[in-house]
Protein backbone atom coordinates (compact mmCIF):
# COMPACT_ATOMS: atom_id res chain seq x y z
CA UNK A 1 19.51 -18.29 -9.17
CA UNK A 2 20.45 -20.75 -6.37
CA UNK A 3 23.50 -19.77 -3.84
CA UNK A 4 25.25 -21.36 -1.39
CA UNK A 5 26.08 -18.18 0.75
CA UNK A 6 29.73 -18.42 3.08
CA UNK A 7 30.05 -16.90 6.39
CA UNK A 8 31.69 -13.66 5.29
CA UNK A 9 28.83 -12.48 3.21
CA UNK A 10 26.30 -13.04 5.88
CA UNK A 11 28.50 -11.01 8.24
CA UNK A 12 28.59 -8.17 5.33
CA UNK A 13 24.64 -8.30 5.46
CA UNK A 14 25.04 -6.51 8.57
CA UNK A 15 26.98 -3.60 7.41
CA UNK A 16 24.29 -0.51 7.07
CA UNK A 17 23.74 0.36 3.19
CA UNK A 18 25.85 -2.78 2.17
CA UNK A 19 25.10 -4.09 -1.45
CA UNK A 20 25.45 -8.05 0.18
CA UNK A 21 22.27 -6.74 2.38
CA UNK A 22 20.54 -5.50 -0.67
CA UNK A 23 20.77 -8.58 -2.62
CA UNK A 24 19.83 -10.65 -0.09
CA UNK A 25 16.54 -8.88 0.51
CA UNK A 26 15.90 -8.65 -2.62
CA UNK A 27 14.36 -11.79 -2.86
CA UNK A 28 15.71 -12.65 -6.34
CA UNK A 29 18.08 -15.24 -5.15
CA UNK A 30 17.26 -18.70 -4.22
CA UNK A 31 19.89 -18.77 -1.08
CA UNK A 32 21.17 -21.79 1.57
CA UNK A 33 23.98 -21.89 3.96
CA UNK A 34 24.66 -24.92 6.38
CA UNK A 35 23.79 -24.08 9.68
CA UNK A 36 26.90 -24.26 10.97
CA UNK A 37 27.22 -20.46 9.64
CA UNK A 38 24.53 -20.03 11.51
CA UNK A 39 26.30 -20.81 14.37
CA UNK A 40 29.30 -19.00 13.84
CA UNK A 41 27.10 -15.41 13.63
CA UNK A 42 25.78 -16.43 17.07
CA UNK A 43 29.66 -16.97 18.39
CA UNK A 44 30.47 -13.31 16.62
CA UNK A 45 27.23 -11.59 17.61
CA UNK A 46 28.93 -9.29 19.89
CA UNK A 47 31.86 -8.38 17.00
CA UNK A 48 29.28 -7.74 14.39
CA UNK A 49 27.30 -5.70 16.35
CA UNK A 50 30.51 -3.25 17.13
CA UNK A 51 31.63 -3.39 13.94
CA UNK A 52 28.53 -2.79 12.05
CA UNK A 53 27.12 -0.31 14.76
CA UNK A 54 24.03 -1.54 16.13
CA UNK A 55 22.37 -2.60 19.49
CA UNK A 56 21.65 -6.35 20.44
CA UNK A 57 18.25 -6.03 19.34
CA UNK A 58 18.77 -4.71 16.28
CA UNK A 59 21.24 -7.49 15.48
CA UNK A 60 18.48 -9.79 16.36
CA UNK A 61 16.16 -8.45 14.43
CA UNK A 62 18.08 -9.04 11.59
CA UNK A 63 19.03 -11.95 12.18
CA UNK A 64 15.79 -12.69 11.98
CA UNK A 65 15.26 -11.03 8.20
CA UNK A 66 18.21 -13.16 7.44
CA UNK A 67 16.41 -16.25 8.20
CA UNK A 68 13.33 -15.49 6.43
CA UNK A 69 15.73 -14.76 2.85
CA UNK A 70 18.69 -17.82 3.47
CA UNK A 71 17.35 -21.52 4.03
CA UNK A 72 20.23 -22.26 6.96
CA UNK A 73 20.21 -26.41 5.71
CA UNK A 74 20.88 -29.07 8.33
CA UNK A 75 24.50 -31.69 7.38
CA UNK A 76 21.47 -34.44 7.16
CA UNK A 77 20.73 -32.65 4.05
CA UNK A 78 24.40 -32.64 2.33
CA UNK A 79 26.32 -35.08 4.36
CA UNK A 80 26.61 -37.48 1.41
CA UNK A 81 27.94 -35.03 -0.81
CA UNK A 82 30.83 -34.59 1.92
CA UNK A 83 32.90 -37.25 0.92
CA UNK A 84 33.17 -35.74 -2.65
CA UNK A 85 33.67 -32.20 -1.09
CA UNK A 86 36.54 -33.66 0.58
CA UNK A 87 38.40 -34.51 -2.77
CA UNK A 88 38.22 -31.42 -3.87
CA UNK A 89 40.81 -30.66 -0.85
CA UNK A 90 42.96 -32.09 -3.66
CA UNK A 91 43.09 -29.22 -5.70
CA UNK A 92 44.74 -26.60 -3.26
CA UNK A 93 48.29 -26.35 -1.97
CA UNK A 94 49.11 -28.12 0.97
CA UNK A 95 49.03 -25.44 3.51
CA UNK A 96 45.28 -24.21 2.50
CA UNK A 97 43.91 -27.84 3.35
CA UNK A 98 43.49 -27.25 6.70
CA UNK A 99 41.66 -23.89 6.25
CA UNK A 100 39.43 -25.59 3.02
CA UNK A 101 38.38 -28.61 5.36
CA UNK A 102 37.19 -25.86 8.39
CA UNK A 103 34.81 -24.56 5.17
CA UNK A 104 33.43 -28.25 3.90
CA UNK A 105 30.29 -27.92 4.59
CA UNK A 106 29.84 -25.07 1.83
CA UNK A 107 31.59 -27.05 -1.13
CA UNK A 108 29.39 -30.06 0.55
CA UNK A 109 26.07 -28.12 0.14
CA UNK A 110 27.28 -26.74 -3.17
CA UNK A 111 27.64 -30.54 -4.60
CA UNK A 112 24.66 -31.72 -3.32
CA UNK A 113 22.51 -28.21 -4.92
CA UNK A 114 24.57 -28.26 -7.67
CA UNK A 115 24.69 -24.96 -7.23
CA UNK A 116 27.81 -22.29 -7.27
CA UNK A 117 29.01 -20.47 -3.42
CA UNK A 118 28.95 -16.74 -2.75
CA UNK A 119 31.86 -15.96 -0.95
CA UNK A 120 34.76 -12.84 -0.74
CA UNK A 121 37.36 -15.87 0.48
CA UNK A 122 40.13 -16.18 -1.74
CA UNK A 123 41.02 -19.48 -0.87
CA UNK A 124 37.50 -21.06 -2.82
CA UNK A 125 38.86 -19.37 -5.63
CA UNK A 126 41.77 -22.09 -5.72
CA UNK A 127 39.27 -24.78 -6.71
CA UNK A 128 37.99 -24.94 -10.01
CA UNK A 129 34.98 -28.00 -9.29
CA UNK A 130 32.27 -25.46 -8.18
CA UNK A 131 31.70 -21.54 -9.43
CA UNK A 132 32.59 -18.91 -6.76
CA UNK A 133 31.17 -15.44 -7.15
CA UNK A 134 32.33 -12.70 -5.54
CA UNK A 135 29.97 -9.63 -4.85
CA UNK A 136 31.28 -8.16 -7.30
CA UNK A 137 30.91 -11.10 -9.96
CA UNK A 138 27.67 -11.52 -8.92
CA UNK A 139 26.23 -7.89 -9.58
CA UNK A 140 28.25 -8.21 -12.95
CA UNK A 141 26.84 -11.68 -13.84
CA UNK A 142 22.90 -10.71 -12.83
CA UNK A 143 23.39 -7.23 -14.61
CA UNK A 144 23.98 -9.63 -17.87
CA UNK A 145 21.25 -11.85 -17.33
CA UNK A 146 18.61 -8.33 -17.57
């Protein structure tokens, strides 16, 4: 299954003994993110490392695993499905645009994968265009596909 994975489940992966971590090694999910998540881990690397409990090289390292399970996909990739990503701004209430365009690229990649997001934000939720799984709804929905 093919997943367009938001910022806020890669900084779960970090948590010791999360499920996120487990499914993402698990290496039964086909998973992107742009790499502008990418580059938001890098500007929290010294949060997640406090709040997850581990050294600098130990976030590093997996960092590292993380790359080798999540294709981290360049705009050149998506960036003509980011016009249609921006009409789905459309569908939510005026004072969640702001926060929906500062996630674009994820509903962007989504469009162009055809693919549904992974995500704990509420505010995806308020679209009905592309599927949004939470955790949760994930385990659920692979525990029915067994």
């Amino acid at each position: 299954m093919k997943l367009v994975v938001d910022t806020n489940i890669l900084f779960s992966f970090f948590k010791k003994e999360s499920m996120t971590r487990t499914l993402i090694l698990s290496g039964s999910l086909e998973l992107l993110s742009p790499e502008t998540a990418l580059k938001e881990l890098q500007k929290y690397s010294k949060e997640i490392a406090v709040k997850s409990d581990i050294n600098k090289e130990e976030l590093e390292d997996m960092v590292s695993r993380l790359k080798k399970h999540i294709e981290f996909v360049s705009i050149l990739r998506y960036r003509d499905s980011l016009r249609p990503a921006l009409k789905l701004a459309t569908q939510f209430p005026q004072k969640d645009v702001e926060e929906f365009l500062d996630d674009i690229d994820f509903f962007a990649l989504a469009l162009k994968e055809n693919c549904p997001i992974w995500s704990k934000d509420t505010l995806f939720k308020k679209q009905s265009s592309i599927k949004v799984f939470t955790t949760t709804e994930l385990l659920t929905y692979l525990k029915s596909r067994i």
